[in-house]
Every structure is written in structure tokens, then in C-alpha cells.
Protein backbone atom coordinates (compact mmCIF):
# COMPACT_ATOMS: atom_id res chain seq x y z
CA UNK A 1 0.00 0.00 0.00
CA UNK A 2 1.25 3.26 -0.85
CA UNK A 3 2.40 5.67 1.88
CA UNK A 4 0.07 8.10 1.34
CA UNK A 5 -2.83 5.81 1.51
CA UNK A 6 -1.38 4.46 4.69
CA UNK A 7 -1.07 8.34 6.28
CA UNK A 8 -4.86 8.85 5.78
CA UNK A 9 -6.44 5.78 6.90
CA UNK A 10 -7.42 4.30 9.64
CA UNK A 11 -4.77 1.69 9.62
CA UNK A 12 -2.45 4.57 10.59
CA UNK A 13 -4.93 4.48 13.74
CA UNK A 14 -4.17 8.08 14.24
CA UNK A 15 -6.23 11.34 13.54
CA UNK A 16 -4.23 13.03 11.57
CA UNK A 17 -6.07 16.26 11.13
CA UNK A 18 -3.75 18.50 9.46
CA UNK A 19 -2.08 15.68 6.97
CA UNK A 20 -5.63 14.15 5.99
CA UNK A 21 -6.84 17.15 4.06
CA UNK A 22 -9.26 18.16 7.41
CA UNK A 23 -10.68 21.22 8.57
CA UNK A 24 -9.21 22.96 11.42
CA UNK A 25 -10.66 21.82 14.71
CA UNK A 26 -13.25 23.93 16.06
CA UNK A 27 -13.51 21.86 20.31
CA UNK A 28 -11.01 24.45 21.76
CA UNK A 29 -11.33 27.75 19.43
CA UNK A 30 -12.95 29.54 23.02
CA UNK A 31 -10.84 27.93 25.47
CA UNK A 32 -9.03 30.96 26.09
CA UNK A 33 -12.19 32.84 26.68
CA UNK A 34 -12.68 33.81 30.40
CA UNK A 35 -14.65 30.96 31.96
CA UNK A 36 -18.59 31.15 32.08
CA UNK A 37 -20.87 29.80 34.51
CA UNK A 38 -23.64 27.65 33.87
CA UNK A 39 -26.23 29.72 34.69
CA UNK A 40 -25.15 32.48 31.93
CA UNK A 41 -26.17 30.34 28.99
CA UNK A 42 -29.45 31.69 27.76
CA UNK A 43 -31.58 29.51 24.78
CA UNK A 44 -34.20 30.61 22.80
CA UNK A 45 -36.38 28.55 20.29
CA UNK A 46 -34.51 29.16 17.52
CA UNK A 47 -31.54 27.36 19.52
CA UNK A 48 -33.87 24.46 20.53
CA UNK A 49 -34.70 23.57 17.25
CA UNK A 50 -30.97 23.55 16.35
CA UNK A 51 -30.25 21.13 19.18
CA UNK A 52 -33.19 19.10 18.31
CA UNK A 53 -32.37 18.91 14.51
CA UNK A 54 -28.62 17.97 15.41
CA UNK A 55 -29.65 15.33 17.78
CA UNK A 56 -31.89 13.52 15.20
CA UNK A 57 -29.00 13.31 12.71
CA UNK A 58 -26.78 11.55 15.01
CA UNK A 59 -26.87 8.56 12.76
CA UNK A 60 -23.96 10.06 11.25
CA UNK A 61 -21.70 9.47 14.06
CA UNK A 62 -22.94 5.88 14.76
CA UNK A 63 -25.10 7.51 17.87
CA UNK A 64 -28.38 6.59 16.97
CA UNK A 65 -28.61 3.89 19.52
CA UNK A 66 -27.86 6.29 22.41
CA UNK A 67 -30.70 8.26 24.09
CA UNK A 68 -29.97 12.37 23.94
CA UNK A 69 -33.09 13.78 25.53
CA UNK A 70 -33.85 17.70 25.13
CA UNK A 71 -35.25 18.45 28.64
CA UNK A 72 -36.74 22.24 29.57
CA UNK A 73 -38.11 24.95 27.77
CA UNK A 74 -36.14 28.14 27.32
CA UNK A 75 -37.00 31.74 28.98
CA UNK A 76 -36.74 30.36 32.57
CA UNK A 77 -33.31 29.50 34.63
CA UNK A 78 -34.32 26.40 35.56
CA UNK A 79 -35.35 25.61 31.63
CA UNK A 80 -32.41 27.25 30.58
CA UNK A 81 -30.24 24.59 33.11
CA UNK A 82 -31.67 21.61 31.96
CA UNK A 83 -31.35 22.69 28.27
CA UNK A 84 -27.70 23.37 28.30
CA UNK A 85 -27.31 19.82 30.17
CA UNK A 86 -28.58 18.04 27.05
CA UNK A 87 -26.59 19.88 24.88
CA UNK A 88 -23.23 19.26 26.51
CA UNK A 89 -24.41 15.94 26.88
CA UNK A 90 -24.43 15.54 23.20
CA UNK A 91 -21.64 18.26 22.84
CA UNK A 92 -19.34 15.53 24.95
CA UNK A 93 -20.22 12.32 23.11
CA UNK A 94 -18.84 14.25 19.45
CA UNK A 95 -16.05 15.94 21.36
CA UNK A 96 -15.14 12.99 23.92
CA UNK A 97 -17.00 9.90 22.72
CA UNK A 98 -20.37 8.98 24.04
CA UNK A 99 -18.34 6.02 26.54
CA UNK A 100 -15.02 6.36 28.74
CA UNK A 101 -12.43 3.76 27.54
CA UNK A 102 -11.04 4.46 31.03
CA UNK A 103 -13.81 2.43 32.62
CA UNK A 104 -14.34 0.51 29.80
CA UNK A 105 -11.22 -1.16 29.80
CA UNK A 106 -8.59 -2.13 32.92
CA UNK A 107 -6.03 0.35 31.04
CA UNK A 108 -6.46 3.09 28.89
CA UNK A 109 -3.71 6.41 29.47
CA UNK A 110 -4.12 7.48 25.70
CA UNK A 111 -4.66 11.51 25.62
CA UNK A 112 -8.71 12.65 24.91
CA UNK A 113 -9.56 15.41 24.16
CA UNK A 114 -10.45 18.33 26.69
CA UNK A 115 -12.10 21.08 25.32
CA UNK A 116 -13.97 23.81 26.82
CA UNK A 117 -17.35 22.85 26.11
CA UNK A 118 -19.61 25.34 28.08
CA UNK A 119 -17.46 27.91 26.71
CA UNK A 120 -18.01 26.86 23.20
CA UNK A 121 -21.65 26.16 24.08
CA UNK A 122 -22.00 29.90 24.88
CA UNK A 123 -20.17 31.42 22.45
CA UNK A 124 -22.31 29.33 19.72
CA UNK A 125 -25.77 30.76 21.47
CA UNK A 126 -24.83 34.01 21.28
CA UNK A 127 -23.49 33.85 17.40
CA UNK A 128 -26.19 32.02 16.48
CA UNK A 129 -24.85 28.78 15.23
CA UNK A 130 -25.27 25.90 17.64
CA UNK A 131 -25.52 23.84 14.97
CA UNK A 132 -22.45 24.70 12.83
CA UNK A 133 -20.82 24.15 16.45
CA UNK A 134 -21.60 21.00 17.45
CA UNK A 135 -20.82 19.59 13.80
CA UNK A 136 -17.35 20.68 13.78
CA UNK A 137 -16.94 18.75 17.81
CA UNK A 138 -16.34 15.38 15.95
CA UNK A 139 -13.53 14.26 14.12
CA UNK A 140 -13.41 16.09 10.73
CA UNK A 141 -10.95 13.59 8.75
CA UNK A 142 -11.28 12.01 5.48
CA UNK A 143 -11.03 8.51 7.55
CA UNK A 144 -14.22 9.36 9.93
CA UNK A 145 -16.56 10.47 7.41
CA UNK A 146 -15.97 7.59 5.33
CA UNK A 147 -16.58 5.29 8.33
CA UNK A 148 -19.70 7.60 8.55
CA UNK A 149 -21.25 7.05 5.01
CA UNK A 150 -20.90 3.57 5.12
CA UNK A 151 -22.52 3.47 8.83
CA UNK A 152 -25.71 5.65 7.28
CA UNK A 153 -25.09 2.90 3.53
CA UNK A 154 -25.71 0.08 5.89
CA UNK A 155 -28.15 1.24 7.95
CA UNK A 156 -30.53 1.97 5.73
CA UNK A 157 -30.10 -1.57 4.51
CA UNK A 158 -31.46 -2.82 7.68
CA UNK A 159 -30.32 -6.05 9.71
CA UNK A 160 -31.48 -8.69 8.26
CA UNK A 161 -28.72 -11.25 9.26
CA UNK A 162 -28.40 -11.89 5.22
CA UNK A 163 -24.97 -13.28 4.59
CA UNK A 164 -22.49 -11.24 1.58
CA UNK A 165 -21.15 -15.07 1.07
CA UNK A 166 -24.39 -17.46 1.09
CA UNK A 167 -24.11 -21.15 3.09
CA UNK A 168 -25.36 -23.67 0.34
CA UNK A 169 -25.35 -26.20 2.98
CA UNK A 170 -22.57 -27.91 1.05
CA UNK A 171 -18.85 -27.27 1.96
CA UNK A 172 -16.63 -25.35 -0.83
CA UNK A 173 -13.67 -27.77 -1.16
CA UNK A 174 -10.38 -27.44 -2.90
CA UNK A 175 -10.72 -27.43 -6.86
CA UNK A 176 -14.53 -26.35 -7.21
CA UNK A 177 -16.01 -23.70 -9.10
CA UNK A 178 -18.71 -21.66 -7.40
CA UNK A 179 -19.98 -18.38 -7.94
CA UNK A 180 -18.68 -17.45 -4.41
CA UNK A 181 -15.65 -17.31 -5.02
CA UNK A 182 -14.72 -14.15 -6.22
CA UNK A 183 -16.42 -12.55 -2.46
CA UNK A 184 -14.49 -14.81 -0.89
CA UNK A 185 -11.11 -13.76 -2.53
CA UNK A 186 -12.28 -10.32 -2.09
CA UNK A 187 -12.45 -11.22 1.87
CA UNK A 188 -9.21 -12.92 2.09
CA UNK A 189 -7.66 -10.20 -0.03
CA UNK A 190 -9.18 -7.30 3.08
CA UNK A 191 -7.81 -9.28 5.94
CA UNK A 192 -4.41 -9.80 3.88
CA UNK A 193 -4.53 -13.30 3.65
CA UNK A 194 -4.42 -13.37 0.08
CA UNK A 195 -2.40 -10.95 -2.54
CA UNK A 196 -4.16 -9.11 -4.55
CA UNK A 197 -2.55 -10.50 -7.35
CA UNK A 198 -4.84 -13.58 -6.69
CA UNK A 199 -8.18 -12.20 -7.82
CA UNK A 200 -9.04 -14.45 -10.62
CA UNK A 201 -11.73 -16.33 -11.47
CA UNK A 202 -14.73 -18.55 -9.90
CA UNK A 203 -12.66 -21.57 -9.10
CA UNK A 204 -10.96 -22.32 -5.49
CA UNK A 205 -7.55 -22.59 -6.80
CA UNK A 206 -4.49 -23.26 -4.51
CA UNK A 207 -3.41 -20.11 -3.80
CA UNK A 208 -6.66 -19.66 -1.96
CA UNK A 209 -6.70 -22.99 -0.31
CA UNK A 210 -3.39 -21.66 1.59
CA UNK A 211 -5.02 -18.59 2.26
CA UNK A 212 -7.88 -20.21 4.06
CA UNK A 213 -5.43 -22.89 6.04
CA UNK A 214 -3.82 -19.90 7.15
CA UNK A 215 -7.02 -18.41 8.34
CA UNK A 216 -8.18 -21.77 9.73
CA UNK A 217 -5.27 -21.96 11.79
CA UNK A 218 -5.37 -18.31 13.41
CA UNK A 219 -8.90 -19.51 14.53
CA UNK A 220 -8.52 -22.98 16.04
CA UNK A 221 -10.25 -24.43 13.01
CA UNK A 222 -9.04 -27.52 11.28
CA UNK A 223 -7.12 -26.27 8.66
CA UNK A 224 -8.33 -28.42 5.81
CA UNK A 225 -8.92 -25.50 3.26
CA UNK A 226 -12.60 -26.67 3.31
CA UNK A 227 -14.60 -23.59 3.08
CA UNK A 228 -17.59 -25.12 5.61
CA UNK A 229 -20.34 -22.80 7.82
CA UNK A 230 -17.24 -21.56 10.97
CA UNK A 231 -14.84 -20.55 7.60
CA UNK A 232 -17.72 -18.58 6.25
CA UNK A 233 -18.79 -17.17 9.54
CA UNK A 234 -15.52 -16.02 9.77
CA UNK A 235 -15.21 -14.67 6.55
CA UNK A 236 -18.85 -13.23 6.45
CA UNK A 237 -20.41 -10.14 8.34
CA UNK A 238 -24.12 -9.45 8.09
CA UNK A 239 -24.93 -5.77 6.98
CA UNK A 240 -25.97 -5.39 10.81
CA UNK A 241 -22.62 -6.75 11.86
CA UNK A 242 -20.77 -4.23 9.76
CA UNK A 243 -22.59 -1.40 10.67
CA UNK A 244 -22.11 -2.26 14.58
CA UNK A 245 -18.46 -2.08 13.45
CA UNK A 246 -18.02 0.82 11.98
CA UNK A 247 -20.16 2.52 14.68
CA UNK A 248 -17.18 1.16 17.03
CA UNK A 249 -14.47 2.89 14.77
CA UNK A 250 -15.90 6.64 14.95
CA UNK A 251 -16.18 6.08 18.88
CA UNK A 252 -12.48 4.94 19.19
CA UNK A 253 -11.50 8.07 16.76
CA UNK A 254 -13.82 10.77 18.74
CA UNK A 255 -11.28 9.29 21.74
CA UNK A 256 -8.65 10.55 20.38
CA UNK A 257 -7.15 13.67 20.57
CA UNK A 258 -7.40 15.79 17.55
CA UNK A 259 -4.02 17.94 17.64
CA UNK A 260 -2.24 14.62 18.14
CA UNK A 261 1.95 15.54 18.69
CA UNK A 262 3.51 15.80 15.00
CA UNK A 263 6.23 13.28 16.16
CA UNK A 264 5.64 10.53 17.47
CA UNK A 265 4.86 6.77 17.02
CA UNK A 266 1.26 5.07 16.54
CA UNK A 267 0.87 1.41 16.69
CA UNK A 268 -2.52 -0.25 15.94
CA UNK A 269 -2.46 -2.96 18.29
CA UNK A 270 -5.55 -4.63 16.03
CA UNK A 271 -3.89 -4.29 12.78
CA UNK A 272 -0.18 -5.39 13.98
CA UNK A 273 1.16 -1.97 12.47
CA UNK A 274 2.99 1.13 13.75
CA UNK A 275 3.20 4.69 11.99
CA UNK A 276 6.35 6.89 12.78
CA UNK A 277 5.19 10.54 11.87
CA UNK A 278 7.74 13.03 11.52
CA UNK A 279 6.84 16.61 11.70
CA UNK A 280 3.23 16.41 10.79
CA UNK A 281 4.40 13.04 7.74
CA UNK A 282 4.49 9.67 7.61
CA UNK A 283 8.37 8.78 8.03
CA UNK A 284 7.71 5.24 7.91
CA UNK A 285 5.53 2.35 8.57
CA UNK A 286 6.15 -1.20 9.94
CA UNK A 287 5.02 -4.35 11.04
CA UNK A 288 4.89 -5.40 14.67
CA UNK A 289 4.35 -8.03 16.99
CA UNK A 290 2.33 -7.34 20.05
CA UNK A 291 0.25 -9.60 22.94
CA UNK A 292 -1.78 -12.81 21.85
CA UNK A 293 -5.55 -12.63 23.27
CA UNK A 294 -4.27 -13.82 26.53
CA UNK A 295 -1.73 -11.19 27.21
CA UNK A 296 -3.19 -8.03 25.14
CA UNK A 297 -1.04 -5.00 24.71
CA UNK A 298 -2.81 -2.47 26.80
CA UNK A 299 -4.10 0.74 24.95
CA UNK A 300 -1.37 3.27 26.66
CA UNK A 301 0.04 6.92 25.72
CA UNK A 302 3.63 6.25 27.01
CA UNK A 303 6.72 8.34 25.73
CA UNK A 304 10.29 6.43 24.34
CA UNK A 305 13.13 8.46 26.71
CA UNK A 306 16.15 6.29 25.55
CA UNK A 307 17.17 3.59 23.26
CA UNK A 308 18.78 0.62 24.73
CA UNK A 309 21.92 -1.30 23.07
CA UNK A 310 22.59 -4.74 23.48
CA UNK A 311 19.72 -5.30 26.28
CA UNK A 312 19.65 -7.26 28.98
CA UNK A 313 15.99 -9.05 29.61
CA UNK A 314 14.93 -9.32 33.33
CA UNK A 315 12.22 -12.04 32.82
CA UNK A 316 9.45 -10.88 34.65
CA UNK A 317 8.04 -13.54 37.48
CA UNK A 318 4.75 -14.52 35.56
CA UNK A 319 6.77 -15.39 32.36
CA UNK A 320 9.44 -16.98 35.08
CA UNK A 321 7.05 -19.16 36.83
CA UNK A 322 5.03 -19.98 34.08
CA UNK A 323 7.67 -21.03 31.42
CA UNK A 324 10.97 -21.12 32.41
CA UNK A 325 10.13 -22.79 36.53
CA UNK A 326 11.61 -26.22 36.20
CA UNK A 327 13.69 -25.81 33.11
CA UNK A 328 16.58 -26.61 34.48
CA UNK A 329 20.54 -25.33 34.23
CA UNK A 330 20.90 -26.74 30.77
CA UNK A 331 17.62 -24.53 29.48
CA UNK A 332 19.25 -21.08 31.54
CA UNK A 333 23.05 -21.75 29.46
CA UNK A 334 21.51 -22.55 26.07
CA UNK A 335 19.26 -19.64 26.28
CA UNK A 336 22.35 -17.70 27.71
CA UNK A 337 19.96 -16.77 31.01
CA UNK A 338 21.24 -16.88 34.38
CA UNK A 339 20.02 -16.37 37.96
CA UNK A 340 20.87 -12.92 39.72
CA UNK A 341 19.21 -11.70 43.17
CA UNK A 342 16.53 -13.94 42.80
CA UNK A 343 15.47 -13.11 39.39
CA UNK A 344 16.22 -15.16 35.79
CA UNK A 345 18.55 -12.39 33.92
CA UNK A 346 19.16 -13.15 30.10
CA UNK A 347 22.46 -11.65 28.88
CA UNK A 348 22.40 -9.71 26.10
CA UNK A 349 23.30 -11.47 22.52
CA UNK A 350 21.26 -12.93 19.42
CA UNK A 351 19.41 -15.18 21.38
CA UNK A 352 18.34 -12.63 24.10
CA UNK A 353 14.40 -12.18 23.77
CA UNK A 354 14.49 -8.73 23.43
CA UNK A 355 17.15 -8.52 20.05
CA UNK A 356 19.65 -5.84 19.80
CA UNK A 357 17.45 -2.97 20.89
CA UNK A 358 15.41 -1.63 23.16
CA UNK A 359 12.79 1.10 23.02
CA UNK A 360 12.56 2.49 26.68
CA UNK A 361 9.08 3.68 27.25
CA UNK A 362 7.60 5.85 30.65
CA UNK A 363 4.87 3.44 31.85
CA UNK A 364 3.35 1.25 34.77
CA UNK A 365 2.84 -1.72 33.17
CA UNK A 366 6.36 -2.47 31.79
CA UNK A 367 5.28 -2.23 28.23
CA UNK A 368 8.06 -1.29 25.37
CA UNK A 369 8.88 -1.47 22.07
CA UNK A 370 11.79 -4.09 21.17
CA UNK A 371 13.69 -6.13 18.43
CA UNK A 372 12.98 -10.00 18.48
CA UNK A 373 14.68 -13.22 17.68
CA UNK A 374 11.63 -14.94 16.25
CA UNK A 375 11.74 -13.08 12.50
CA UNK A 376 9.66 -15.46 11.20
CA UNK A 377 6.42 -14.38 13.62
CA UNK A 378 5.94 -10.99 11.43
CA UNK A 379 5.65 -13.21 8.28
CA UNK A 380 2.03 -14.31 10.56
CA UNK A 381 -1.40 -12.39 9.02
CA UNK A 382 -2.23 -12.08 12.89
CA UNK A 383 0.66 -11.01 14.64
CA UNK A 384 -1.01 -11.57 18.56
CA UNK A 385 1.34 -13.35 19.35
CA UNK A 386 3.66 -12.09 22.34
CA UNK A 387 3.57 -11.90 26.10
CA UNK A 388 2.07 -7.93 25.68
CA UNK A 389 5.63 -5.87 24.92
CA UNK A 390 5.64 -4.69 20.77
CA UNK A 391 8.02 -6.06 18.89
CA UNK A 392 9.41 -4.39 15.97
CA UNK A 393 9.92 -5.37 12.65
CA UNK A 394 13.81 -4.70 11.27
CA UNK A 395 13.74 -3.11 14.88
CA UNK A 396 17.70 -1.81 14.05
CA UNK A 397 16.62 -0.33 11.31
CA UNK A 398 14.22 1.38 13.16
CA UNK A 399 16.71 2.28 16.01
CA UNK A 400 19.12 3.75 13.67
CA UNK A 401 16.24 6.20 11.47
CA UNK A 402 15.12 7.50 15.25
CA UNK A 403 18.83 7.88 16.32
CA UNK A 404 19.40 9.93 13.26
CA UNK A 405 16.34 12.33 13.45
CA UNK A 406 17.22 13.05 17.02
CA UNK A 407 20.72 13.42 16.59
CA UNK A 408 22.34 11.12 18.69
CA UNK A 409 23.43 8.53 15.69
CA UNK A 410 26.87 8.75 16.75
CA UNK A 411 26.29 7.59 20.66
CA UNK A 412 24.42 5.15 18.97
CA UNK A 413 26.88 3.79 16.90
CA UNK A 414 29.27 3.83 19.65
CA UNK A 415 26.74 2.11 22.24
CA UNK A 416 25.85 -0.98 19.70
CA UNK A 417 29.60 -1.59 19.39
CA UNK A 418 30.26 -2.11 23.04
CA UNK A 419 28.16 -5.75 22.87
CA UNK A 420 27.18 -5.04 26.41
CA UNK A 421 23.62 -3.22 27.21
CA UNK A 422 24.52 0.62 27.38
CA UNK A 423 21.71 3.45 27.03
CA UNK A 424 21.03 6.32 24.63
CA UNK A 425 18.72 9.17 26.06
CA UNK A 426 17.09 11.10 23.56
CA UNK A 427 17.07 15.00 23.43
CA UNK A 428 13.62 14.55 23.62
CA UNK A 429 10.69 12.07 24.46
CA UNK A 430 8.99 10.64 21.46
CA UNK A 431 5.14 9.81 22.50
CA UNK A 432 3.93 6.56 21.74
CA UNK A 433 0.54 5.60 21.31
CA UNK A 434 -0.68 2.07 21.27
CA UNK A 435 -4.24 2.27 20.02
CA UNK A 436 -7.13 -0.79 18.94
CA UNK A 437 -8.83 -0.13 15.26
CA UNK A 438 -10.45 -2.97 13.92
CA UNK A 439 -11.20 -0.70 10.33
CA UNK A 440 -8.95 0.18 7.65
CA UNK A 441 -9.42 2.25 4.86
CA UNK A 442 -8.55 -0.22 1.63
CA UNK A 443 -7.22 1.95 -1.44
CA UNK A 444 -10.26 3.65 -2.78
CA UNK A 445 -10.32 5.28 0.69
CA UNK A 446 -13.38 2.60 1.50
CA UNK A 447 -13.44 1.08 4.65
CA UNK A 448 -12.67 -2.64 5.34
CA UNK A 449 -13.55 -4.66 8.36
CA UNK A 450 -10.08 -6.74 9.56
CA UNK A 451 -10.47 -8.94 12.76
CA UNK A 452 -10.85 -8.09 16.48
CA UNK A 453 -8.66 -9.95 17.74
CA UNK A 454 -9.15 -9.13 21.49
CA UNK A 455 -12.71 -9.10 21.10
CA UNK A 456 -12.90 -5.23 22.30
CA UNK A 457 -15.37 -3.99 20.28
CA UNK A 458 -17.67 -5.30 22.45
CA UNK A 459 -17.69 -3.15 25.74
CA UNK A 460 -17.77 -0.21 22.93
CA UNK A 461 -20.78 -1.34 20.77
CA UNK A 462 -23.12 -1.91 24.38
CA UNK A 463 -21.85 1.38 25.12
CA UNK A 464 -23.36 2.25 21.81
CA UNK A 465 -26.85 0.62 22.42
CA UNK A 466 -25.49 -2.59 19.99
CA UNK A 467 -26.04 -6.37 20.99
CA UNK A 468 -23.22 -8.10 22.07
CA UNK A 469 -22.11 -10.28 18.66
CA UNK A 470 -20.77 -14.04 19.72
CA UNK A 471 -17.83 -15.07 16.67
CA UNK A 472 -14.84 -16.64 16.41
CA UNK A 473 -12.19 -15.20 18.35
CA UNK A 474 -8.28 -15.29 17.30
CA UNK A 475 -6.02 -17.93 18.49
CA UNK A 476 -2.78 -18.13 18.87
CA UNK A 477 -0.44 -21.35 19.71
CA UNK A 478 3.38 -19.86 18.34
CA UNK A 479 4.15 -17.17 21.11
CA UNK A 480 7.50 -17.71 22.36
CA UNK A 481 9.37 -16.85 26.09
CA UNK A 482 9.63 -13.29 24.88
CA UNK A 483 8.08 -10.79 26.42
């Protein structure tokens, strides 16, 4: 995929304002206003019926689930009160997100946005343009009204559970022709199974039997390359199913803040996939590793301070006692570990879990960015597959481009060539943001449903008023001692 396709989209997993073409963003243009109180918001009708009208197209922002009520009549102070209520009610879930991922999920430190929403609901009374106002609080990026029009597209189709990709009771095998076919290469082609290259053709030819063994596998189904009722449920989404989904992607974007630092590093944690922007550009994108369903990589805004040469890997006590207790002496000198002050220490070489670098991160939860051993794991469609820690592909490569644009190539240089684990502070702190999108945009800037591989969509679409939606869920069996 090109790069420029990759900066606006949601794989980047980033809202990218100023490089996606957007319009500048209107939640904190009165923050520096002097504070108002409450009770100096006056409504009239005209302002009712601007609220009212904006709250009954909140379809477009996947809200039509949620209950806004429009409670008091204006004229009164106690009417007035309950009016501006509802409005920054609404005002939040467009500026904020209608849920808090904070209590949503055990962990979630990524920066929302703040803005001054009384302020703004003031200043847009008095000018006369509530509604102008509250349309510019949500995202305004070529990737969120995309997700938008095909929210409103499927909607309207309703949700009947009608399958893209039929069941004719009878099990696609290897070598048939079916009119199917094409969908399902379309399918494997979204959720990068399959090349694009591929596409030809109604019969299930042995490219796409692989493709499907592969998928089998990731899913703890016998991979036979028989394309029965789990493959297709798999590979299927109802129009109801989509929608729910895309709903779930503007909520995770109107998260996010929308001035987002114009350096820094954005992994999608769904997608397997980090973004390095560089002054407001895409510098580079990547593969990565991060944590199989059982040990997800938590959603965290957490800086890199200093890149680490030649690291040493504490193993930390649940990796310890699950995996390496018992092993034995011979286990600790192939694997070039050792014991020190209680604790399994791995020394730093080829074979040490972490690789040749380290990306030092400011967290709780001893997440980081790292280099890996195990190549062959970012080959994998589904990269889940670590103990929660991101591992990078070509993670020297990576090292050395982040060395250069802070200056500091030369330390580096001189660090990697002592063999033993020495440190590299950066000028300054790059922020890191490890985010969950489950959408991509494919390259005609339409959106594309991958796989949610941690199953949290779910807290976010009952949030959203959605039924909870019972599929197969991702598993993996080739995560290694790494962390």
C-alpha cells in the first residue's frame, strides 16, 4: 500500500487532522475565553430547534442507539439549566466519545480530548450557530466520514442477518467452481490473507486454499482448506454486523485527541502496524508483533526516553514461573539466562528475547517497544502473538532512522559496538501511542472490516446501544518466552 494511503487511513490508527486534508478543529477555538458559569447560557427557540435537529442526525456518528433527551423549555433559569445539560451531553459524546475507555477497559492512558465545552456552548448561542458548532466537535478527517457514510449505507439496509457469502449447505472444497468465489477472494484479499494479485476467477484454486489454512489456523479451526459454515462465519459479516463495526471505529476516533503531537509513534495494536510521523508526515511504517488474546497490549500513551543497546531481559516472574520454573541449568546456558538476586537475567546477545534494541518507554505496566529473535512471527497475518511488549519489525533499522532524526546517531553507533547493554537518552521524548482499530481504509479510501482480535469492540458497541455479537475469536499457539 502506498504511503500516502497508509497516512490517511485508519490503519495509521491516528487522527491526523492536518495531513488528511481536514478542517481545522473547532472543540477548543474559546478555550481561552474567560470561563462562564452555567447559569449564563441563555436559549431561545430558535436554539432548541438547532439542538433538536442535530440530535436527530446523530446517525452520522454511529449515535443513533444512544438516548440524547432535550429536557426544559427556554425563557426560565431552571429551563435554561436543563437545556444546556442536554446539549453538553451531546456536545461531549462528538467531542469525547459517548463512553469512557477508562472504565471501559482495565487500562487506557491514551490523551482525549479536553475542550472547553460550556465555553463553546456559549459562544455558539450568542453567534447564532449551535448547529455549525456542534458539527465541527467530531472528528473532521477524510477517515471518519468515510466510516460515517458507510454506517448511514448500511443502515438503511437494515439487519437482516443476510450473509455477503451465502451457506449452500454444502462445503466449498479445494478445486470447485462456485460463484462465491470471487467474495471470498475479495475477503481474504481485506484481511491480507491473500495478494491481490490472486483475484481471478470462480474456481478455489491453490493459492486460496493456503489462504484459508492460514485463516483456519489463526482460529482454532481444522485447517483443511474446506470452506464449511465456521470458515464462512468467519469470513462473512451481516450488513448489521458491519454497521455495529463501523459505529465502534468513529467512537475509538472521537477518543482521540485531535491535535495529536507531529512526532511521534502510533501502533494499531488490532492491525499489527505502527506509523512513525515526523513533523506532521508519515516517516515510515512497519510491522509489529504485540500480545496474543491472553496477554493483550494495553491501549497506553507512554513516551520512548532512551534507546537501549545490546539489552539485557529481566524475565518478569509470571513469564518466570510460568515457562521457564523447572527448566533446568541446561535450558538457563543454552538460552544464555542466568540467575541474579533472585530473578532469571538473560544476557544480552542474538538469542536474548528482546534482540539488539530496546525502546525504553515511561509506563506502569512495563510495556516497550523491542527487536525480536523470532523473524519469522511478522511473516504471521495475525501477529497476537507475544507476552504484551511490541516487537518491531527490522527493529535496528528502526533504532538507527530514530537515532538519526534526534541526533544522537553517533552515541548510537558507539553504544551498539560495546556488545554489552549501554543506554542512549534522547534530546527529547517521542510519544507513543498504542491504540485498537479494527477498520482500515482499503485503497479507494473505503473502509474494510479486519479482525478483532481481542474481542474489544464489544464493551464499545453496548456502550453504543449494539447487541453483544458471539464469533470466532483469534487464536494463537506460536508465542514464544519473549516478552
Amino acid at each position: 500500500m502506498h504511503r500516502t494511503v497508509i497516512a490517511c487511513s485508519l490503519l495509521a490508527l491516528t487522527v491526523a487532522l492536518p495531513a488528511c486534508h481536514s478542517k481545522p478543529d473547532n472543540t477548543s477555538q474559546t478555550t481561552e475565553a474567560p470561563p462562564i458559569n452555567i447559569d449564563q447560557v441563555r436559549w431561545n427557540d430558535g436554539a432548541v430547534r438547532q439542538l433538536r435537529d442535530a440530535i436527530g442526525r446523530r446517525a452520522a456518528h454511529g449515535l443513533d442507539r444512544v438516548r440524547f433527551a432535550v429536557d426544559g423549555q427556554p425563557g426560565n433559569a431552571e429551563g435554561d439549566r436543563a437545556l444546556t445539560q442536554s446539549a453538553l451531553r451531546y456536545a461531549s459524546a462528538l467531542a469525547r466519545g459517548a463512553s469512557d475507555p477508562a472504565k471501559l477497559y482495565d487500562v487506557y492512558t491514551v490523551t482525549r480530548p479536553n475542550p472547553n465545552l460550556l465555553n463553546g456552548l456559549g459562544a455558539a448561542l450568542k453567534e447564532g450557530h449551535l448547529d455549525k458548532w456542534l458539527d465541527g466537535l467530531a472528528p473532521q478527517d477524510d477517515g471518519y466520514r468515510a466510516l460515517s457514510r458507510s454506517y448511514l449505507a448500511l443502515r438503511k439496509q437494515g439487519s437482516a442477518p443476510a450473509s455477503t457469502i451465502p451457506d449452500k449447505g454444502e462445503p466449498l472444497k479445494p478445486g470447485a467452481t462456485d460463484a462465491r468465489v470471487p467474495a471470498i477472494t475479495r475477503q481474504l484479499v481485506a484481511s491480507d490473507y491473500l495478494d491481490r494479485s490472486a483475484v481471478q476467477g470462480n474456481t478455489y484454486n491453490p493459492t486460496m486454499v493456503r489462504a484459508v489454512q492460514r485463516m483456519q489456523a489463526d482460529y482454532g479451526i481444522k485447517p483443511d482448506g474446506v470452506i464449511g459454515a465456521d470458515a464462512l462465519e468467519i469470513l462473512n459479516l451481516s450488513d448489521a454486523d458491519r454497521a455495529r463495526t463501523m459505529a465502534v471505529a468513529m467512537e475509538r476516533l472521537r477518543w482521540l485527541d485531535r491535535s495529536p503531537a507531529p512526532t511521534r509513534i502510533d501502533v494499531n495494536v488490532a492491525a499489527g502496524r505502527l506509523l512513525y510521523w515526523r513533523d506532521g508526515k508519515v516517516a515510515d511504517s512497519r510491522k509489529v508483533v504485540v500480545g496474543e488474546p491472553e496477554n493483550e497490549t494495553p491501549q497506553l500513551g507512554s513516551p520512548i526516553y532512551r534507546l537501549v543497546a545490546n539489552p539485557t531481559w529481566t524475565v518478569p516472574r509470571s513469564i518466570q514461573n510460568k515457562e521457564i520454573a523447572g527448566k533446568g541449568s541446561a535450558y538457563l546456558e543454552r538460552n544464555n539466562m542466568a540467575w541474579k538476586d533472585g530473578w532469571v537475567v538473560q544476557q544480552p546477545g542474538p538469542k536474548n528475547s528482546l534482540g539488539l534494541v530496546k525502546f525504553d518507554m515511561k509506563n506502569d505496566h512495563q510495556i516497550y517497544l523491542h527487536d525480536t529473535p523470532a523473524k519469522q512471527l511478522f511473516q504471521e497475518v495475525q501477529r497476537q502473538r507475544s507476552h504484551g511488549c511490541v516487537r518491531v519489525e527490522d527493529a535496528l533499522g528502526f533504532a538507527e532512522m530514530l537515532a538519526k532524526d534526534e541526533g544522537v546517531l553517533d552515541e548510537w553507533h558507539k553504544a551498539r559496538a560495546t556488545g554489552e547493554e549501554t543506554f542512549v537518552k534522547l534530546p527529547r521524548e517521542i510519544p507513543v501511542r498504542l491504540l485498537y482499530q479494527t477498520v482500515v481504509l482499503g485503497e479507494d479510501g473505503e473502509p474494510v472490516i479486519r479482525s478483532d482480535p481481542y474481542g474489544w469492540n464489544d464493551p464499545v458497541a453496548a456502550a453504543l446501544g449494539f447487541s453483544s455479537r458471539q464469533g470466532y475469536r483469534l487464536r494463537t499457539s506460536e508465542s514464544d518466552v519473549g516478552p
